[in-house]
PDB file of N, CA and C in Angstrom:
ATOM      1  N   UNK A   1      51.204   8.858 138.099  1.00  0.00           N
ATOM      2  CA  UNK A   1      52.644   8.911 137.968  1.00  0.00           C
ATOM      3  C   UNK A   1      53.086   8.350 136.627  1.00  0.00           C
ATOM      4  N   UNK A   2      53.950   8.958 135.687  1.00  0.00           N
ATOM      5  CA  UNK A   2      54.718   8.656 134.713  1.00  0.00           C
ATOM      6  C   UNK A   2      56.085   8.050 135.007  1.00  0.00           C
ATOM      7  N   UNK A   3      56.847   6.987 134.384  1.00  0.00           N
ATOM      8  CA  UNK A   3      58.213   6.713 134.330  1.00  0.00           C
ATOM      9  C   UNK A   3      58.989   6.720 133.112  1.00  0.00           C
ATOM     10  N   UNK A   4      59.755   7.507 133.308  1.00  0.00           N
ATOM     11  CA  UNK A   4      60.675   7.588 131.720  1.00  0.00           C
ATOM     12  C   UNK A   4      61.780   6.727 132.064  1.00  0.00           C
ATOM     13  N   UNK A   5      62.522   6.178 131.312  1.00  0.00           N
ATOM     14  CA  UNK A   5      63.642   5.247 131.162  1.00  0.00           C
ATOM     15  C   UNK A   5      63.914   5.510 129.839  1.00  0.00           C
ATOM     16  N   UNK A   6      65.330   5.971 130.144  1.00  0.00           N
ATOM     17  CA  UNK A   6      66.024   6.000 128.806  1.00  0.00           C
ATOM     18  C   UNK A   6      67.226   5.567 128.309  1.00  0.00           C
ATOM     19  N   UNK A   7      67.518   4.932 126.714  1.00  0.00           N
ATOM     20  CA  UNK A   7      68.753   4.161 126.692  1.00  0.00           C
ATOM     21  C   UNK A   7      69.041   4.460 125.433  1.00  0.00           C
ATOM     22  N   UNK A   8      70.020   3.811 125.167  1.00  0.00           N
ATOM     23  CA  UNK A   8      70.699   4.311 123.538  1.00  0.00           C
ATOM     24  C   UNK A   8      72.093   5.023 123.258  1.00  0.00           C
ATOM     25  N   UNK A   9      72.472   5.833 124.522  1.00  0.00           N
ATOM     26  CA  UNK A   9      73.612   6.964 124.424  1.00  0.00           C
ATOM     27  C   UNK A   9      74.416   5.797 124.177  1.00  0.00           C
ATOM     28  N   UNK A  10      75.860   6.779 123.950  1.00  0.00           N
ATOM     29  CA  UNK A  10      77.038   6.141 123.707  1.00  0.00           C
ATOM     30  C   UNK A  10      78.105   6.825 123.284  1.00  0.00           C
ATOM     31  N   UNK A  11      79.241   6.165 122.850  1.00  0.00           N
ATOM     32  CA  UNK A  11      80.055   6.923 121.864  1.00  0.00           C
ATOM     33  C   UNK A  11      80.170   6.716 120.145  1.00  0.00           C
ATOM     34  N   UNK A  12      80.473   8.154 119.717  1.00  0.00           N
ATOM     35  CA  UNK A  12      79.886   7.930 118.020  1.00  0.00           C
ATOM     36  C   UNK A  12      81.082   8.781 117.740  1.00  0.00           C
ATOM     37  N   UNK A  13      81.369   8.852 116.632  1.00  0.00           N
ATOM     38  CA  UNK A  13      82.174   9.791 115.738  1.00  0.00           C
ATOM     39  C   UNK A  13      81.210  10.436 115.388  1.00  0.00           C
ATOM     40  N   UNK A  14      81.652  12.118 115.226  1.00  0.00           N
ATOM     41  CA  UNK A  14      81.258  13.001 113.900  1.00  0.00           C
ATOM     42  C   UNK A  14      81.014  12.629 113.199  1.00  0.00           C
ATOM     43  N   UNK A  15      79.586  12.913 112.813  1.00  0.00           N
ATOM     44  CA  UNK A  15      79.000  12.388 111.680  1.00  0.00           C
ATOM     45  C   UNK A  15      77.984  11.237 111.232  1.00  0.00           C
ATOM     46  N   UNK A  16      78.131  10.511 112.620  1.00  0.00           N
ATOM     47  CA  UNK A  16      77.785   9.361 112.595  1.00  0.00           C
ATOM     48  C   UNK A  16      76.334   9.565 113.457  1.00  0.00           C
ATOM     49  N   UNK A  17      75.350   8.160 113.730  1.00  0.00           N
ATOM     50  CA  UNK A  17      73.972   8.502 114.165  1.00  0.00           C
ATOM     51  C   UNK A  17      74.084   7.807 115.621  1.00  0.00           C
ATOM     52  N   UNK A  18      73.216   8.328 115.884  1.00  0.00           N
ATOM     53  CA  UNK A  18      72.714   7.276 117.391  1.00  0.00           C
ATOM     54  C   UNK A  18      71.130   7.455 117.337  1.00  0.00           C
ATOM     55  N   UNK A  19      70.138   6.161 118.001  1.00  0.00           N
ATOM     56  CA  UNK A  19      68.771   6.400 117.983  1.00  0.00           C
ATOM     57  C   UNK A  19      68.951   6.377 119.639  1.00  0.00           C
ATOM     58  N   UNK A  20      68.133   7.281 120.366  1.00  0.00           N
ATOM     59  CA  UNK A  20      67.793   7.071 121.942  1.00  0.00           C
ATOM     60  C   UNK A  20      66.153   7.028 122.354  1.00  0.00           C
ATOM     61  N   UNK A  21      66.257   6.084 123.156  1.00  0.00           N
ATOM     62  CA  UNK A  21      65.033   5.408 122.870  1.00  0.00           C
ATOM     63  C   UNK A  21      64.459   5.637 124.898  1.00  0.00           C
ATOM     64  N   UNK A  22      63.312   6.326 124.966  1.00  0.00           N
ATOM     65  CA  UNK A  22      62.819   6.251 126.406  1.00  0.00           C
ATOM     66  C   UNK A  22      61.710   5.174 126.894  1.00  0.00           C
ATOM     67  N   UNK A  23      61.212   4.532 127.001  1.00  0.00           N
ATOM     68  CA  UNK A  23      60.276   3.610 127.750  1.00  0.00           C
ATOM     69  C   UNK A  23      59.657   4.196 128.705  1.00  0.00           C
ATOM     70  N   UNK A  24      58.584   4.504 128.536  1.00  0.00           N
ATOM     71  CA  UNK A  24      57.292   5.344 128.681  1.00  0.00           C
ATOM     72  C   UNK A  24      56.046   4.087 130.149  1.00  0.00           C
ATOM     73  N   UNK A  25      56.087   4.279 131.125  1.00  0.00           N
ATOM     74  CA  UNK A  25      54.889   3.491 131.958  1.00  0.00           C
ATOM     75  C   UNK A  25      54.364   4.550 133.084  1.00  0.00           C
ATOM     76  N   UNK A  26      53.394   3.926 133.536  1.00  0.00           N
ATOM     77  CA  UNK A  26      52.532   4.475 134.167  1.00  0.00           C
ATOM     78  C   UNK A  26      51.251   4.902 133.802  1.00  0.00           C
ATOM     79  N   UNK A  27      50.877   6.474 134.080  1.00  0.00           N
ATOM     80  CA  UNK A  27      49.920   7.129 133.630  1.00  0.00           C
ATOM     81  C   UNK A  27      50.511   7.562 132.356  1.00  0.00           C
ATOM     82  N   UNK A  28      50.390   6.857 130.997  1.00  0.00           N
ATOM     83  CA  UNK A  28      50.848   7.222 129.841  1.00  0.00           C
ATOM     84  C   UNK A  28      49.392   8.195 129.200  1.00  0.00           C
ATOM     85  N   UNK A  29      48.375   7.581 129.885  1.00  0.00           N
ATOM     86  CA  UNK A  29      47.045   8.514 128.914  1.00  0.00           C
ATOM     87  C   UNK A  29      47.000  10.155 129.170  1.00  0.00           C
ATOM     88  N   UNK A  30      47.769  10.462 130.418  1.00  0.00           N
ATOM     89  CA  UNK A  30      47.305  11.793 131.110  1.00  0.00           C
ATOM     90  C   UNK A  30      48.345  12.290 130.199  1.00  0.00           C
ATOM     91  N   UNK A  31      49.460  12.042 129.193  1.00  0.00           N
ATOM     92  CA  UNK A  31      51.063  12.926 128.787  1.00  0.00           C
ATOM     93  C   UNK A  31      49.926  13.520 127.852  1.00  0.00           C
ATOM     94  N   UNK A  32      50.353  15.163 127.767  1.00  0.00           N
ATOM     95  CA  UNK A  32      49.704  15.334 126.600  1.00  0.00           C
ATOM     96  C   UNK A  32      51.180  15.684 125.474  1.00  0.00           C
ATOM     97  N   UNK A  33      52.347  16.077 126.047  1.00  0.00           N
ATOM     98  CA  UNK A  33      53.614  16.058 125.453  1.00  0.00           C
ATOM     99  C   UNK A  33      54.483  15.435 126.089  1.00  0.00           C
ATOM    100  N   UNK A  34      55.692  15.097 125.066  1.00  0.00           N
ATOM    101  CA  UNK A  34      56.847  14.710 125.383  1.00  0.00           C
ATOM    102  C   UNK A  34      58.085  15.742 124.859  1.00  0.00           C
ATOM    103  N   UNK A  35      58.871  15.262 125.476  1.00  0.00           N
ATOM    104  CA  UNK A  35      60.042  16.005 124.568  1.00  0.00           C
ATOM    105  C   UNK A  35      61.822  15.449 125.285  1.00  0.00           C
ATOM    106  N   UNK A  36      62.796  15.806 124.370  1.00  0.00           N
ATOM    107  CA  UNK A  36      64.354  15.375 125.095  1.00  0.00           C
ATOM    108  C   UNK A  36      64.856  16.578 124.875  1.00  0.00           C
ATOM    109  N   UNK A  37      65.533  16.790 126.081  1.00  0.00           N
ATOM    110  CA  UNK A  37      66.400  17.817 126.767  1.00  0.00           C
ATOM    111  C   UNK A  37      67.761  17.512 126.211  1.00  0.00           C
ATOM    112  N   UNK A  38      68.932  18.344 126.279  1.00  0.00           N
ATOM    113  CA  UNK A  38      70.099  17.847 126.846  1.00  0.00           C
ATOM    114  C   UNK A  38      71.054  18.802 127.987  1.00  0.00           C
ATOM    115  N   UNK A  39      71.695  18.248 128.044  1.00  0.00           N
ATOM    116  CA  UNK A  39      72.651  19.038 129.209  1.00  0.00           C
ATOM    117  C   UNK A  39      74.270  19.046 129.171  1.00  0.00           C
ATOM    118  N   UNK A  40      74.849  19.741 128.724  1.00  0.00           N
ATOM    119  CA  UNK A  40      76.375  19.351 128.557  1.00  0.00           C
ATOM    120  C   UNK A  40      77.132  20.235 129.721  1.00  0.00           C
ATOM    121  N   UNK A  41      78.340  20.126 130.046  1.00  0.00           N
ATOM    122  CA  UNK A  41      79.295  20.471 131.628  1.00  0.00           C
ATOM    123  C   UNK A  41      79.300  22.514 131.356  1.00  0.00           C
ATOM    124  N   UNK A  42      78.786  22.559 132.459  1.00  0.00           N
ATOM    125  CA  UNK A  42      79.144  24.250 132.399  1.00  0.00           C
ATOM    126  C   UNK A  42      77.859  25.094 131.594  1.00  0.00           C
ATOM    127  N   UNK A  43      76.916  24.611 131.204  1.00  0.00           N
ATOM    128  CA  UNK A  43      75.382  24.783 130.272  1.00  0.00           C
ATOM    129  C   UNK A  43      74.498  24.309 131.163  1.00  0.00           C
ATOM    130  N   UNK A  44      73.319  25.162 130.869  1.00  0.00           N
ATOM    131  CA  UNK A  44      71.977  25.094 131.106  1.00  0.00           C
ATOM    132  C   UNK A  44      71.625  23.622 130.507  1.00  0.00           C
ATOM    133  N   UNK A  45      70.583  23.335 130.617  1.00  0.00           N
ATOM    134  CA  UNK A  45      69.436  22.105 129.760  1.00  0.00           C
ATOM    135  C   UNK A  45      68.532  22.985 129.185  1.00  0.00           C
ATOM    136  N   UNK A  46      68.789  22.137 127.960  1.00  0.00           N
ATOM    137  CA  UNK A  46      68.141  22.899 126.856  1.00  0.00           C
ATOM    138  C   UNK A  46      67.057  21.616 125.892  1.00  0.00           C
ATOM    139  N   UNK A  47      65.985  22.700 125.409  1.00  0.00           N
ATOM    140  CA  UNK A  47      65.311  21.661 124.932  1.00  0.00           C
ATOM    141  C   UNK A  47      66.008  21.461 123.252  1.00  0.00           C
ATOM    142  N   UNK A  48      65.666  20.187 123.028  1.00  0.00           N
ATOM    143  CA  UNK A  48      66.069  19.526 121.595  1.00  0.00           C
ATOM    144  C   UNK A  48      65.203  19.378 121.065  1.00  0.00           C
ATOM    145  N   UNK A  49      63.947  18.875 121.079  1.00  0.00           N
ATOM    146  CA  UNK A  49      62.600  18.528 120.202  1.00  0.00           C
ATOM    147  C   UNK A  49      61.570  17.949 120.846  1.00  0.00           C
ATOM    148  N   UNK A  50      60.539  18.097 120.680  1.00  0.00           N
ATOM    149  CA  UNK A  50      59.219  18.402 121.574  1.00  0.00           C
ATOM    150  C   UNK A  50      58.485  17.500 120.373  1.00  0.00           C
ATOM    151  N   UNK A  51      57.044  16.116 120.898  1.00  0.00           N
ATOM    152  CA  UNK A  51      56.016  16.013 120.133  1.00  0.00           C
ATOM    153  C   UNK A  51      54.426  15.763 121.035  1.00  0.00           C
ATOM    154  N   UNK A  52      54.041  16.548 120.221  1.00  0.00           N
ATOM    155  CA  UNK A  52      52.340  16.129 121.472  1.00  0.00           C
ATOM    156  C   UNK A  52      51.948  14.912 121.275  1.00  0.00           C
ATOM    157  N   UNK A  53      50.356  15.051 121.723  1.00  0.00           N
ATOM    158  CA  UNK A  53      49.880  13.861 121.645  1.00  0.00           C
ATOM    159  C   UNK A  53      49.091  13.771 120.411  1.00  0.00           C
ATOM    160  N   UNK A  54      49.138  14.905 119.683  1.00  0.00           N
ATOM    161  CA  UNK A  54      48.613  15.148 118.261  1.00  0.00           C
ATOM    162  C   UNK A  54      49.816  14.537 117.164  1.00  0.00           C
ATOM    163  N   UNK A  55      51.140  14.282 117.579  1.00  0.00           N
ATOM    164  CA  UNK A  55      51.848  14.398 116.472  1.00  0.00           C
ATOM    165  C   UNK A  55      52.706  15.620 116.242  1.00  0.00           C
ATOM    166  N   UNK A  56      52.194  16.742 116.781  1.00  0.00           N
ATOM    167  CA  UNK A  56      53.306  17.704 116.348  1.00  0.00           C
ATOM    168  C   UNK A  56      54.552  18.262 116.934  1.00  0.00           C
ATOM    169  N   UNK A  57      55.378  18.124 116.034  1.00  0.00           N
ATOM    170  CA  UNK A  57      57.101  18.535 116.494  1.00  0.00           C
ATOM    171  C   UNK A  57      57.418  19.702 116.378  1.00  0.00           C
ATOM    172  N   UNK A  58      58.400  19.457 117.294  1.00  0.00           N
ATOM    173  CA  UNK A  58      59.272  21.302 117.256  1.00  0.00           C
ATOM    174  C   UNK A  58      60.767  21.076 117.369  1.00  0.00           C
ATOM    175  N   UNK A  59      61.426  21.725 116.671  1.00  0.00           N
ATOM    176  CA  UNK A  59      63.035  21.126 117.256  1.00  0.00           C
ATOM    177  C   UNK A  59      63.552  22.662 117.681  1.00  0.00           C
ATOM    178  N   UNK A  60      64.931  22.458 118.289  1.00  0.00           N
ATOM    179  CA  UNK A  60      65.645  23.330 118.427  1.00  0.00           C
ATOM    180  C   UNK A  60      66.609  23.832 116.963  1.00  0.00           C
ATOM    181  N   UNK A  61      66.988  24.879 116.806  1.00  0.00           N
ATOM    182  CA  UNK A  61      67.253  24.990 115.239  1.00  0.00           C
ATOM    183  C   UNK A  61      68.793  24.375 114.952  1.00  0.00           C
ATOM    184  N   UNK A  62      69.431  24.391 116.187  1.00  0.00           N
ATOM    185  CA  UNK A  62      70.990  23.514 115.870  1.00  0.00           C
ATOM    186  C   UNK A  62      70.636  22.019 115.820  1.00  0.00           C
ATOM    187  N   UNK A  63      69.700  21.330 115.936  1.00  0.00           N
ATOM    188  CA  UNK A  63      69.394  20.329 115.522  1.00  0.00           C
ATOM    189  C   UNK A  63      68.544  19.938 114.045  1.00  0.00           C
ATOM    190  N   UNK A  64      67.653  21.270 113.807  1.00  0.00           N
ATOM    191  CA  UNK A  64      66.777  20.744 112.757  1.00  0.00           C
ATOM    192  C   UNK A  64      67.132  20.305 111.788  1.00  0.00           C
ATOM    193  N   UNK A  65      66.734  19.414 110.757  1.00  0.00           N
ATOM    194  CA  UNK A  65      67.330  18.797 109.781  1.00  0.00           C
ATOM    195  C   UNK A  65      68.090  17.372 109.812  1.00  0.00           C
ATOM    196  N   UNK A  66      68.208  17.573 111.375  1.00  0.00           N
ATOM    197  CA  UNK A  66      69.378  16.221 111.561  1.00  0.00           C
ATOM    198  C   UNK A  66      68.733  15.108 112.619  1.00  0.00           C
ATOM    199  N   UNK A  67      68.026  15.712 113.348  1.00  0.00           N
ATOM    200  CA  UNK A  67      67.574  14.960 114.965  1.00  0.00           C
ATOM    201  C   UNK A  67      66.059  15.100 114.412  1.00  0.00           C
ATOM    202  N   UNK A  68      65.101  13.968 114.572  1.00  0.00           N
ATOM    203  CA  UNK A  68      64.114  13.184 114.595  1.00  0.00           C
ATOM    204  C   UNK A  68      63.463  12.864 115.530  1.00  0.00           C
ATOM    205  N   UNK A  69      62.559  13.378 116.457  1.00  0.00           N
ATOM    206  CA  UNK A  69      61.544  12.960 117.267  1.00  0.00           C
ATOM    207  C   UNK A  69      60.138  12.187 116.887  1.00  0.00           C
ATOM    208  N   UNK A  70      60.287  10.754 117.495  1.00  0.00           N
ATOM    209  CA  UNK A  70      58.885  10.340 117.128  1.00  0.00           C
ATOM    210  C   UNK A  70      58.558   9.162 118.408  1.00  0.00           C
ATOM    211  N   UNK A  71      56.999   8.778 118.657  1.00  0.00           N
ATOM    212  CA  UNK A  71      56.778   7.844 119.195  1.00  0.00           C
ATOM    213  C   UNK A  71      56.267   6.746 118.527  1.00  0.00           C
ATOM    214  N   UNK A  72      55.998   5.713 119.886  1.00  0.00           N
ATOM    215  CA  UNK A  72      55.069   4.484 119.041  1.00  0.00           C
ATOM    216  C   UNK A  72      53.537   4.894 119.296  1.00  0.00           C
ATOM    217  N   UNK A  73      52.931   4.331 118.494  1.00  0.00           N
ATOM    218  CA  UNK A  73      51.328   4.687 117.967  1.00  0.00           C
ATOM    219  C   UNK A  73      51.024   4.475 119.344  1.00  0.00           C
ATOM    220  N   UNK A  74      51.717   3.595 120.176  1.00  0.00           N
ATOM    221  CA  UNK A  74      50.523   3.264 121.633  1.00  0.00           C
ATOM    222  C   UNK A  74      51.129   4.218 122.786  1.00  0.00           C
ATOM    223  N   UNK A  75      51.920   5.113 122.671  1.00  0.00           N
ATOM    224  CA  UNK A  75      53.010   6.228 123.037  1.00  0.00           C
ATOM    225  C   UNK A  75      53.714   5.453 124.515  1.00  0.00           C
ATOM    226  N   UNK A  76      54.240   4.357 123.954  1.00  0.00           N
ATOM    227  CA  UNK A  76      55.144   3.629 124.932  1.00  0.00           C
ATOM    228  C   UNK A  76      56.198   4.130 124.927  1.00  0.00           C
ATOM    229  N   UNK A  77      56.788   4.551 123.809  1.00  0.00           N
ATOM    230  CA  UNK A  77      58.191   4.224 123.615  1.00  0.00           C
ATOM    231  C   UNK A  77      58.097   5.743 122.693  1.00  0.00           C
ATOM    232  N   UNK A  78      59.306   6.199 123.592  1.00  0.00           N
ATOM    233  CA  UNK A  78      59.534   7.820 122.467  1.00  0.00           C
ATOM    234  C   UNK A  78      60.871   7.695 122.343  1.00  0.00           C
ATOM    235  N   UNK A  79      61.641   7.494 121.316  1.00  0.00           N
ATOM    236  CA  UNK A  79      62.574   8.223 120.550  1.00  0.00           C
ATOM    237  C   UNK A  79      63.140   9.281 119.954  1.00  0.00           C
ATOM    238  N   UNK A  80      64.340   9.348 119.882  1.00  0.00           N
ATOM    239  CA  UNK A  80      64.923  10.412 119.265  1.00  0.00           C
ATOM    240  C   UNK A  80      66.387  10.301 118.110  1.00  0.00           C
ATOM    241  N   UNK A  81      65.975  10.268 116.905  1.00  0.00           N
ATOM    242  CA  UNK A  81      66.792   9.840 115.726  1.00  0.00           C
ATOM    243  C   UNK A  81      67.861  10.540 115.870  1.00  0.00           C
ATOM    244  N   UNK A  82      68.805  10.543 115.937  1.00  0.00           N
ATOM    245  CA  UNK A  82      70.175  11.921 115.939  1.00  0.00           C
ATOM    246  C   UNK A  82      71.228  10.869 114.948  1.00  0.00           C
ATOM    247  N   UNK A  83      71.083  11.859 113.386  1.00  0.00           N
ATOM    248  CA  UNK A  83      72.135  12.186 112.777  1.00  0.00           C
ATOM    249  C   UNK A  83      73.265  13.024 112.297  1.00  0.00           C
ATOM    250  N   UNK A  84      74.137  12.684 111.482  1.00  0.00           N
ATOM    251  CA  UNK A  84      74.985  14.130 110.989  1.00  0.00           C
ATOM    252  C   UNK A  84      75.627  14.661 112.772  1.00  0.00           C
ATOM    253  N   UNK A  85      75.971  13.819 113.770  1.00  0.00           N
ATOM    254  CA  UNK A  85      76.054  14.494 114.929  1.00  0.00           C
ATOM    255  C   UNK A  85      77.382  15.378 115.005  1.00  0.00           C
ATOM    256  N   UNK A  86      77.510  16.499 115.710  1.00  0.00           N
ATOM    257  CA  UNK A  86      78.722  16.980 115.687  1.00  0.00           C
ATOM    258  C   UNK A  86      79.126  17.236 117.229  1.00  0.00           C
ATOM    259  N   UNK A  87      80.403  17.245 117.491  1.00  0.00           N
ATOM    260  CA  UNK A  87      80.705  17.673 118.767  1.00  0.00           C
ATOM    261  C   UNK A  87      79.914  18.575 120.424  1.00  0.00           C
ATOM    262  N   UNK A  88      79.372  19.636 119.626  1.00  0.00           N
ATOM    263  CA  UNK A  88      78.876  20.033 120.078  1.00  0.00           C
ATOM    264  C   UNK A  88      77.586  19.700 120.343  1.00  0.00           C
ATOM    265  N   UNK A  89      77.185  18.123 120.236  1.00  0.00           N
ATOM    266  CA  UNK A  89      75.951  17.674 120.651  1.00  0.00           C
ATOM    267  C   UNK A  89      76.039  16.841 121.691  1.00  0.00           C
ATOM    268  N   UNK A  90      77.366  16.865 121.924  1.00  0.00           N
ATOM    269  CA  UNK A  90      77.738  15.890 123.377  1.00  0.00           C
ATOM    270  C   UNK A  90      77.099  16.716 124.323  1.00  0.00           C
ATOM    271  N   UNK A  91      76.328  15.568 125.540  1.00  0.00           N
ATOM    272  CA  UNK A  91      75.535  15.939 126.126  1.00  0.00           C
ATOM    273  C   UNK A  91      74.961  14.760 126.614  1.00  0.00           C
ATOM    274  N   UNK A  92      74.346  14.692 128.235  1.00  0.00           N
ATOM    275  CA  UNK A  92      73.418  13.976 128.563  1.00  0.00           C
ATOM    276  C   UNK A  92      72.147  14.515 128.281  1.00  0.00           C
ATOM    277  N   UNK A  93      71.333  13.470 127.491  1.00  0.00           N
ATOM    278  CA  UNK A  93      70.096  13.450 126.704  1.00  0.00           C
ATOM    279  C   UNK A  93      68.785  13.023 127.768  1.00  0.00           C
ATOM    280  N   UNK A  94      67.646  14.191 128.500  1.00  0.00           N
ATOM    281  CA  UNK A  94      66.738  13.637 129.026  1.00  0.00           C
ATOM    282  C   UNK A  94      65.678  13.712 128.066  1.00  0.00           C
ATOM    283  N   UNK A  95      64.875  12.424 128.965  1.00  0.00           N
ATOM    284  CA  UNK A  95      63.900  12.162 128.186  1.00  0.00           C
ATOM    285  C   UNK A  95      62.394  12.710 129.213  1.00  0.00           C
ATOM    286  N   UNK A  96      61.464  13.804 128.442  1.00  0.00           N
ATOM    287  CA  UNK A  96      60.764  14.701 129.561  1.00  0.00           C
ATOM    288  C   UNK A  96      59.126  14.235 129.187  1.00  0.00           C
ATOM    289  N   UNK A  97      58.657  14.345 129.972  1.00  0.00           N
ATOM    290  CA  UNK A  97      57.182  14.411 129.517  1.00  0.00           C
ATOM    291  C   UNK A  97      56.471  15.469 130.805  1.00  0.00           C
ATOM    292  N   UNK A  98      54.968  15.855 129.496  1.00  0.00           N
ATOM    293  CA  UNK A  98      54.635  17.011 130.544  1.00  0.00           C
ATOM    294  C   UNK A  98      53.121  16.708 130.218  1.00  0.00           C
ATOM    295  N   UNK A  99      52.213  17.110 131.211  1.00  0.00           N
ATOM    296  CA  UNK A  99      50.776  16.764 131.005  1.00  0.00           C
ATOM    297  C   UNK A  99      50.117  17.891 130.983  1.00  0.00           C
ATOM    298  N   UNK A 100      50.913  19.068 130.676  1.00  0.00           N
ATOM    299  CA  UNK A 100      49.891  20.291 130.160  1.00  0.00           C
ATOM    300  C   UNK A 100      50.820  20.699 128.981  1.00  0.00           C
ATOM    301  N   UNK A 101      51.574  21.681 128.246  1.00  0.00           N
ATOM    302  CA  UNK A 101      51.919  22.409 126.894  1.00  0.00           C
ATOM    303  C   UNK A 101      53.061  22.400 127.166  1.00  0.00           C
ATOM    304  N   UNK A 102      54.094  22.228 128.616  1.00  0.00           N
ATOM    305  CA  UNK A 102      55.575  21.985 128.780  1.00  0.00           C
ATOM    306  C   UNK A 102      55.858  20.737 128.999  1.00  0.00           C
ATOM    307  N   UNK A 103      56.727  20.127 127.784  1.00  0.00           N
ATOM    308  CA  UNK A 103      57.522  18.546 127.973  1.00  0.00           C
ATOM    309  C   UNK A 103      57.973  18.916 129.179  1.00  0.00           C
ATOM    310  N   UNK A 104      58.765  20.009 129.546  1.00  0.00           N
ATOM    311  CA  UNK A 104      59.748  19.199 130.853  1.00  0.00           C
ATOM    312  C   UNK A 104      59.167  20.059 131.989  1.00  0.00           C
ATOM    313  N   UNK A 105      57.758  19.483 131.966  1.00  0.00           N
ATOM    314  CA  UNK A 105      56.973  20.055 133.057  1.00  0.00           C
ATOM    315  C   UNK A 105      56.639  19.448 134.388  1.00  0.00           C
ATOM    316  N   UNK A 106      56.985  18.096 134.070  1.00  0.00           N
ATOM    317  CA  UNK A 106      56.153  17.243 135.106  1.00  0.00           C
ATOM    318  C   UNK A 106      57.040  16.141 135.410  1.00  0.00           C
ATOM    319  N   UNK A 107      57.389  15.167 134.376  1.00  0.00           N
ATOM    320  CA  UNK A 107      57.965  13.995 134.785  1.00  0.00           C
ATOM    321  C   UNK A 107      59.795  13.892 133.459  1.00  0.00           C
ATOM    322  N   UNK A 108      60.800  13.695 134.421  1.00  0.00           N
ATOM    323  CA  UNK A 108      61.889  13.325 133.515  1.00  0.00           C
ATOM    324  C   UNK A 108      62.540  11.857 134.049  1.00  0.00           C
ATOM    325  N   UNK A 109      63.165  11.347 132.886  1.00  0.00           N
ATOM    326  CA  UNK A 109      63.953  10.288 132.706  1.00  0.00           C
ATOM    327  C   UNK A 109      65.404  10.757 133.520  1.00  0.00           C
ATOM    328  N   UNK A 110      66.463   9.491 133.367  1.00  0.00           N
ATOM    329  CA  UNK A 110      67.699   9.725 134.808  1.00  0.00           C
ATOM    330  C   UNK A 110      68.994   9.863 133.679  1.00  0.00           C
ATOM    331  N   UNK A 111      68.340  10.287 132.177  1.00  0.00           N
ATOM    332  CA  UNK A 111      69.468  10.884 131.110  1.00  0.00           C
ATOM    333  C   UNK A 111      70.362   9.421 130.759  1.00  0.00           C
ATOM    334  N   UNK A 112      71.018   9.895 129.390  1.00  0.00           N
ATOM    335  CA  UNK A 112      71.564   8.890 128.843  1.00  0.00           C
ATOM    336  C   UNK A 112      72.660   9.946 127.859  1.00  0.00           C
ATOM    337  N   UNK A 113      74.184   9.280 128.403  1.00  0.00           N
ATOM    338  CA  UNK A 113      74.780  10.597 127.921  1.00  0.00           C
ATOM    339  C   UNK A 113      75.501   9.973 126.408  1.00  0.00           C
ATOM    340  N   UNK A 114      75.280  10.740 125.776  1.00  0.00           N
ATOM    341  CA  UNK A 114      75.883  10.640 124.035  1.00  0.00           C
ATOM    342  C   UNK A 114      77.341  11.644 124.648  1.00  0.00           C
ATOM    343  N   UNK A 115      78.661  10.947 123.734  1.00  0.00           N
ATOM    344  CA  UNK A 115      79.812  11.358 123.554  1.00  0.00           C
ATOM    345  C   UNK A 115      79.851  11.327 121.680  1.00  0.00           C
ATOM    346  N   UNK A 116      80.669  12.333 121.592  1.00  0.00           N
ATOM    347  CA  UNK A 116      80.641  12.631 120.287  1.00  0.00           C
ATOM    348  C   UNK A 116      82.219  13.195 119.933  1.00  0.00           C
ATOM    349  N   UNK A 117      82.855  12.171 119.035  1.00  0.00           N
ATOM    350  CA  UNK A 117      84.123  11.899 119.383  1.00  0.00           C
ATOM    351  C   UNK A 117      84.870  12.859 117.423  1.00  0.00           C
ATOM    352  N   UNK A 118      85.820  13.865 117.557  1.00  0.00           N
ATOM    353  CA  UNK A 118      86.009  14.504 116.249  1.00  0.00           C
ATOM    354  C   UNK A 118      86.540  13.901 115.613  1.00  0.00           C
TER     355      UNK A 118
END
């Protein structure tokens, strides 16, 4: 069993950053990916950025450039950098992990919602 816990959301102005940060226990050796979702009122959940256990990222393209996925070397703790934010990134933010090639395959966090104020 994996446990995600995630914290960091809040309220920000346009433009401004937030870091969201998940806390990673359990069976951390079996994740072979992670990744954060979000979900905003009346929308699907959608993925935001994906990293394995190799290191490699993927973002969604309305984020690229701005939002930052990374962990800690001992993959406790996964983050997600979000700058330049704009309105349309309001959203509760999960935090997913998956133990075969899909982050949000197996185990998710209970979300942490970012407001994003114009």
């Amino acid at each position: 069993q994996v446990q995600l816990v995630e914290s960091g959301g809040g309220l920000v102005q346009a433009g401004g950053s937030l870091r969201l940060s998940c806390a990673v226990s359990g069976n951390i050796l079996s994740i072979n990916v992670m990744g954060w979702y979000r979900q905003s009122p009346g929308k699907q959940r959608e993925l935001v950025a994906t990293i394995t256990s190799g290191g490699n990222t993927n973002y969604a393209d309305s984020v690229k450039g701005r939002f930052t996925i990374s962990r800690d070397n001992a993959k406790i703790t996964l983050y997600l950098q979000m700058n330049s934010l704009k309105p349309e990134d309001a959203a509760v933010y999960y935090c997913s992990a998956g133990l075969g090639v899909v982050a949000g395959a197996d185990y998710w966090g209970q979300g942490t919602r970012v407001t994003v104020s114009s």
